[in-house]
C-alpha atoms as a PDB file:
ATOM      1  CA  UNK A   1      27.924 221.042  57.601  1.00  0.00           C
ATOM      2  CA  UNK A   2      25.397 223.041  55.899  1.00  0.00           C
ATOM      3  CA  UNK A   3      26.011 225.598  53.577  1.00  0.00           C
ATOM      4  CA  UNK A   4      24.611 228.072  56.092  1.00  0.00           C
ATOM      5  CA  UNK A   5      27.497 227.100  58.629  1.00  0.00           C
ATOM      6  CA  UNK A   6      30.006 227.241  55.896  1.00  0.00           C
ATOM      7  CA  UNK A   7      29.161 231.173  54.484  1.00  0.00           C
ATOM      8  CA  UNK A   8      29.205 232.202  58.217  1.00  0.00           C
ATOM      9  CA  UNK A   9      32.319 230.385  59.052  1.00  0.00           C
ATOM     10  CA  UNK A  10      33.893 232.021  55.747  1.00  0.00           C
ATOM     11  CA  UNK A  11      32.370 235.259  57.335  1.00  0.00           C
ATOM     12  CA  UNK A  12      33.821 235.071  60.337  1.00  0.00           C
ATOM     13  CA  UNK A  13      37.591 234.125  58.999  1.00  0.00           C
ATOM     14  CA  UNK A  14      37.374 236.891  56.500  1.00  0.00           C
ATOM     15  CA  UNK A  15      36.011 239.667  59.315  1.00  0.00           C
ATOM     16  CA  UNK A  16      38.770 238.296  61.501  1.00  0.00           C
ATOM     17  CA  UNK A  17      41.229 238.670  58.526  1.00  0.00           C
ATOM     18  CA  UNK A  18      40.240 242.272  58.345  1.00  0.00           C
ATOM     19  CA  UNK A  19      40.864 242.463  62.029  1.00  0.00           C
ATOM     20  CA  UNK A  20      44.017 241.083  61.826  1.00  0.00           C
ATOM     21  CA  UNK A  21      45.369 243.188  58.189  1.00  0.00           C
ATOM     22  CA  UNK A  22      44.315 246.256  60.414  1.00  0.00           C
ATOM     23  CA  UNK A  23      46.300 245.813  63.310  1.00  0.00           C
ATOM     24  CA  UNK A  24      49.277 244.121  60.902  1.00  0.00           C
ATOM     25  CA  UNK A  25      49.115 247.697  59.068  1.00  0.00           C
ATOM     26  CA  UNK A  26      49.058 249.737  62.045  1.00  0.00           C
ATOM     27  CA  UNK A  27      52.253 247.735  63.097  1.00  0.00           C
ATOM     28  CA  UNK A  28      53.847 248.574  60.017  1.00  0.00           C
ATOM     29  CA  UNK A  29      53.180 252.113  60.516  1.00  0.00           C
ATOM     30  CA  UNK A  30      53.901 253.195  64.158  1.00  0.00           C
ATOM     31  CA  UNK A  31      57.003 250.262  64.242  1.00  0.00           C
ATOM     32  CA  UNK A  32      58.158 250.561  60.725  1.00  0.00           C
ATOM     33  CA  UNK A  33      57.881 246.909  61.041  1.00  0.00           C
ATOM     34  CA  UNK A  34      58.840 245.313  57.995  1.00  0.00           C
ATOM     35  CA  UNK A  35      56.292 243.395  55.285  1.00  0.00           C
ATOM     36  CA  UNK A  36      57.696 239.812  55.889  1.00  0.00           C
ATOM     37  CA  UNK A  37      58.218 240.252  59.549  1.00  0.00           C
ATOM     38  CA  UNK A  38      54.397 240.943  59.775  1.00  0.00           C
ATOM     39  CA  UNK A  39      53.217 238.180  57.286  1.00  0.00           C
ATOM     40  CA  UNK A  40      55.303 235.402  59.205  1.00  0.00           C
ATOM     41  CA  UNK A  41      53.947 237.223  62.853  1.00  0.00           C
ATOM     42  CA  UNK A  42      50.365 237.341  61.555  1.00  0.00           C
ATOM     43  CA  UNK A  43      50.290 233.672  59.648  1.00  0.00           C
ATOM     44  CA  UNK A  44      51.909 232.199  63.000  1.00  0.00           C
ATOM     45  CA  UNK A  45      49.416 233.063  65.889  1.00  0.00           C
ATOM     46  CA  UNK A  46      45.483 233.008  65.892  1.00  0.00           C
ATOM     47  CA  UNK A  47      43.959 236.114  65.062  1.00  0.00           C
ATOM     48  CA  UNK A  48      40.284 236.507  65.934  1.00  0.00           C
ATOM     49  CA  UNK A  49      37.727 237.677  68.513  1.00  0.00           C
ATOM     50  CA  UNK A  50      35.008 236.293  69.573  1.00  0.00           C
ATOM     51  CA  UNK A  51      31.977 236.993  67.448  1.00  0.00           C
ATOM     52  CA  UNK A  52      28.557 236.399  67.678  1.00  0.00           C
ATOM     53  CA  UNK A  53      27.394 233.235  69.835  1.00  0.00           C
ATOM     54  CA  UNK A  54      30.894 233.032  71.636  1.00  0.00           C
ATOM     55  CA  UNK A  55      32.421 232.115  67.994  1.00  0.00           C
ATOM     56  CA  UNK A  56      36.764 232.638  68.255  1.00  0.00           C
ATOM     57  CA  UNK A  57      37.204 233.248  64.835  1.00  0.00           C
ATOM     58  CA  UNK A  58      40.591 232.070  63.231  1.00  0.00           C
ATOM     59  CA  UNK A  59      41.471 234.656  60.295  1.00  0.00           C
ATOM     60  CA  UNK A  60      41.416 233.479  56.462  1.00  0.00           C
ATOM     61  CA  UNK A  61      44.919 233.389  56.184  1.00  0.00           C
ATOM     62  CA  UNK A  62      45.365 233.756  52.465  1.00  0.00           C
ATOM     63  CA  UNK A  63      42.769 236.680  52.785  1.00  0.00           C
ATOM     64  CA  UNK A  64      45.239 238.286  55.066  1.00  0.00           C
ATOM     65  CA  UNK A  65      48.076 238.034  53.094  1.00  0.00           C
ATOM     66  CA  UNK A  66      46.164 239.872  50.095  1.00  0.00           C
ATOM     67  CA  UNK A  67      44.687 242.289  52.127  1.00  0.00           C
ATOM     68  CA  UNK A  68      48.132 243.513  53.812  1.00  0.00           C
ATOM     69  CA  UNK A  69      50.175 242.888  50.724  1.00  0.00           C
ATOM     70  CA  UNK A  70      47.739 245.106  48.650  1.00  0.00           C
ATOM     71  CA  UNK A  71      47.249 247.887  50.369  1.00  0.00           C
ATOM     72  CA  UNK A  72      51.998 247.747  50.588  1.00  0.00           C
ATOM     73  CA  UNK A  73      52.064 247.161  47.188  1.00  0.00           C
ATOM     74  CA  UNK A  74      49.321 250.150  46.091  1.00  0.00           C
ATOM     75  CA  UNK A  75      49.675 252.542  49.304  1.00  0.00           C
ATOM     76  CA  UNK A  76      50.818 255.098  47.024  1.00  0.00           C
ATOM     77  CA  UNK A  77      47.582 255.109  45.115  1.00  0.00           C
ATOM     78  CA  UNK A  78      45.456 253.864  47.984  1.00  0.00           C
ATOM     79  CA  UNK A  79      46.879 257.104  50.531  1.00  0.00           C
ATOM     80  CA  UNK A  80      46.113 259.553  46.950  1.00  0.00           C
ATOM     81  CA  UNK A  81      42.272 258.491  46.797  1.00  0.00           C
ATOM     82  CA  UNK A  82      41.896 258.383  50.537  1.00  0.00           C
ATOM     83  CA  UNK A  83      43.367 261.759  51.087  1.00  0.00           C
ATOM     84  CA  UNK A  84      40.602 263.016  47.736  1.00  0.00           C
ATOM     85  CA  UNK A  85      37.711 261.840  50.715  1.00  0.00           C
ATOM     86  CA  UNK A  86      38.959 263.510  53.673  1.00  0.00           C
ATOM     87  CA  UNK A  87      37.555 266.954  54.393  1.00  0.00           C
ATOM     88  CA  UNK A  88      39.812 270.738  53.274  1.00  0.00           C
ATOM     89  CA  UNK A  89      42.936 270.771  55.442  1.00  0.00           C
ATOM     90  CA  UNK A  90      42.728 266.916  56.603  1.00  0.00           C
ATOM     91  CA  UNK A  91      45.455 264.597  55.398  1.00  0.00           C
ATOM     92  CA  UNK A  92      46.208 261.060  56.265  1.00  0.00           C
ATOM     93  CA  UNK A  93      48.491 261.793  58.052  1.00  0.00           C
ATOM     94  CA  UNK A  94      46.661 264.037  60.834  1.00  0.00           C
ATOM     95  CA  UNK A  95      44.906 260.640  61.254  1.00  0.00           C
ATOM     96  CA  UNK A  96      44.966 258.098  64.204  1.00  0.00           C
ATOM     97  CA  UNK A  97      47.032 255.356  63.634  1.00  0.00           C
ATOM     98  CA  UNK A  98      44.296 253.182  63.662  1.00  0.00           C
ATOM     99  CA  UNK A  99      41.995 254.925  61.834  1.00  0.00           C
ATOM    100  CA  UNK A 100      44.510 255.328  58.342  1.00  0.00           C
ATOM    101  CA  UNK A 101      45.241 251.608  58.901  1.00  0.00           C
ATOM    102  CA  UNK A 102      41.626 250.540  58.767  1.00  0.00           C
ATOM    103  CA  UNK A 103      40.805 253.595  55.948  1.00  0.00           C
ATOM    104  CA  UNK A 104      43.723 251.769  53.670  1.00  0.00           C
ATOM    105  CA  UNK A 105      42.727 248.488  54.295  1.00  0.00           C
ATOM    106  CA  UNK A 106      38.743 249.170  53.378  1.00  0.00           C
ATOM    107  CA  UNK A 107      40.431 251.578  50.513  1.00  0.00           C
ATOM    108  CA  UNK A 108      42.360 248.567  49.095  1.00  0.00           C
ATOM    109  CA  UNK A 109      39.213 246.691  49.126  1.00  0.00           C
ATOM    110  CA  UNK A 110      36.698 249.097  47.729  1.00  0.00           C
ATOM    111  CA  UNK A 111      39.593 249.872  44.627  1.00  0.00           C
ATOM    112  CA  UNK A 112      40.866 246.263  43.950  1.00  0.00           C
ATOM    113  CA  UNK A 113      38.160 243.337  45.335  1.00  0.00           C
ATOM    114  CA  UNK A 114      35.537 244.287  43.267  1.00  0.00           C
ATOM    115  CA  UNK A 115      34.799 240.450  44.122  1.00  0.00           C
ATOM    116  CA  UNK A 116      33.522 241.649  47.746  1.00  0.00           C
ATOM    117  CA  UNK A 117      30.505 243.530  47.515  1.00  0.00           C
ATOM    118  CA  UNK A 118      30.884 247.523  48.577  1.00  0.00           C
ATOM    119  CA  UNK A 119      28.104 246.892  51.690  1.00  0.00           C
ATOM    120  CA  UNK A 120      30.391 244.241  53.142  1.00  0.00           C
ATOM    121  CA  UNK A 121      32.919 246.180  52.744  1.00  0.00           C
ATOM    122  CA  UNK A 122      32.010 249.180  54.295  1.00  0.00           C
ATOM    123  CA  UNK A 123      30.282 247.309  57.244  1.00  0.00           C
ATOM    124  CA  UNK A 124      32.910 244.929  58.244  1.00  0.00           C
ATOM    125  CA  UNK A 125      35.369 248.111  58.519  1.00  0.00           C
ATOM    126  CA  UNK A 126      32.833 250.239  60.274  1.00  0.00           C
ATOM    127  CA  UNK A 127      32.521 247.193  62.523  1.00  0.00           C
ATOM    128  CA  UNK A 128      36.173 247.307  63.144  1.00  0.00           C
ATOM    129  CA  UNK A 129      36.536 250.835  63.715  1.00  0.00           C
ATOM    130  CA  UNK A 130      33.585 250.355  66.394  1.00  0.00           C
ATOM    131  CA  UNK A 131      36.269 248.140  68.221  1.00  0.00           C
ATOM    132  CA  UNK A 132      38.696 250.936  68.720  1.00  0.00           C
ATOM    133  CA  UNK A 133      36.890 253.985  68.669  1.00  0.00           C
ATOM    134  CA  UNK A 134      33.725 256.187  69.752  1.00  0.00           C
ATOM    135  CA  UNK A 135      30.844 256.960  67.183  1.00  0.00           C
ATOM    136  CA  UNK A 136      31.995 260.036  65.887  1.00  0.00           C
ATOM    137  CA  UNK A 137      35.158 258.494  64.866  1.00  0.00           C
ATOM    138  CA  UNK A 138      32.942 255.484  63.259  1.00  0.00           C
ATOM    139  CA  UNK A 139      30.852 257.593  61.598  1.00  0.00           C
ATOM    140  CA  UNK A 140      34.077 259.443  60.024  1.00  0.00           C
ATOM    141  CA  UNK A 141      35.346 256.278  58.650  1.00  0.00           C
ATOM    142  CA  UNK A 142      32.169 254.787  57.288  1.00  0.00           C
ATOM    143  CA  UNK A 143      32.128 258.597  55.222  1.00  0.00           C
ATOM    144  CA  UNK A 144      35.396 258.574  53.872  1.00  0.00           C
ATOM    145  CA  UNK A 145      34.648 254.706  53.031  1.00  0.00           C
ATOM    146  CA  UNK A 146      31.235 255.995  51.530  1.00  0.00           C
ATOM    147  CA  UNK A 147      32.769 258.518  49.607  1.00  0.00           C
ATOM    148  CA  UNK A 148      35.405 256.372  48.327  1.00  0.00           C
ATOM    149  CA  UNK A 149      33.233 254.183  47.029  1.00  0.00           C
ATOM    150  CA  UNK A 150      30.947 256.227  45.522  1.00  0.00           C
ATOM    151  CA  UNK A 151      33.662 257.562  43.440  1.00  0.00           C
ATOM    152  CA  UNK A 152      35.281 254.372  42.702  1.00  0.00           C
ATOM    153  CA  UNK A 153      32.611 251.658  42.116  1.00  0.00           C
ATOM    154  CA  UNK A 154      29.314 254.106  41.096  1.00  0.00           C
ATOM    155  CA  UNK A 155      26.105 251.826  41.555  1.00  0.00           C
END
């Protein structure tokens, strides 16, 4: 396998690992399901879509686990700088579902994988959000990433 193969197939588990940590979060919130519950549902089944060229991509399971532990562990924080980026009068709360699960999963990124590049991470979330909503809603989440990171990781 060439080392081309391998980035992509790292790629692919880690954008299906996003994938997965957003719909794991937005389980949490609208179920109140609980942290373990979720890990031992989302390490048990394949997550993934298909990709580019028909690829099923099977998530990066210990990816995952960081991305939806994080973001329980500093939601606190995390939900505090997220609600800083939203607009006068908008809290998370007054959010979709969806959308605060995929703004506090790209939020956990941007403030504590400094390893993952601030691009990336804005465009594999954007990318996500383009699976659930319309482009205005897109466009509102790639902002409030923006802005997040702008504050967060200058440069």
């Amino acid at each position: 396998m060439s080392a081309d193969q391998t980035g992509n197939r790292r790629a692919v588990a880690r954008s299906s690992a996003r994938l997965g940590a957003v719909q794991a979060l937005y389980q949490m919130d609208l179920a109140a399901t609980d942290l373990a519950d979720v890990l031992a549902e989302f390490s048990s089944v394949r997550i993934g879509e298909q990709f580019e060229n028909g690829q099923i991509g099977s998530a990066d399971q210990k990816f995952l686990r960081d991305l939806i532990e994080g973001v329980v562990r500093d939601q606190r924080l995390i939900d505090q700088t997220l609600e800083g980026c939203l607009a006068e009068g908008w809290t998370l709360g007054r959010l979709d579902s969806t959308a605060r699960a995929i703004l506090r999963a790209g939020a956990y990124e941007l403030m504590f994988r400094s390893d993952i590049p601030v691009k990336v991470t804005i465009s594999e979330y954007v990318d996500v959000a383009r699976a659930f909503f319309e482009k205005t809603e897109t466009a509102f989440i790639n902002g409030v990433l923006d802005a997040l990171a702008r504050n967060r990781r200058p440069g």
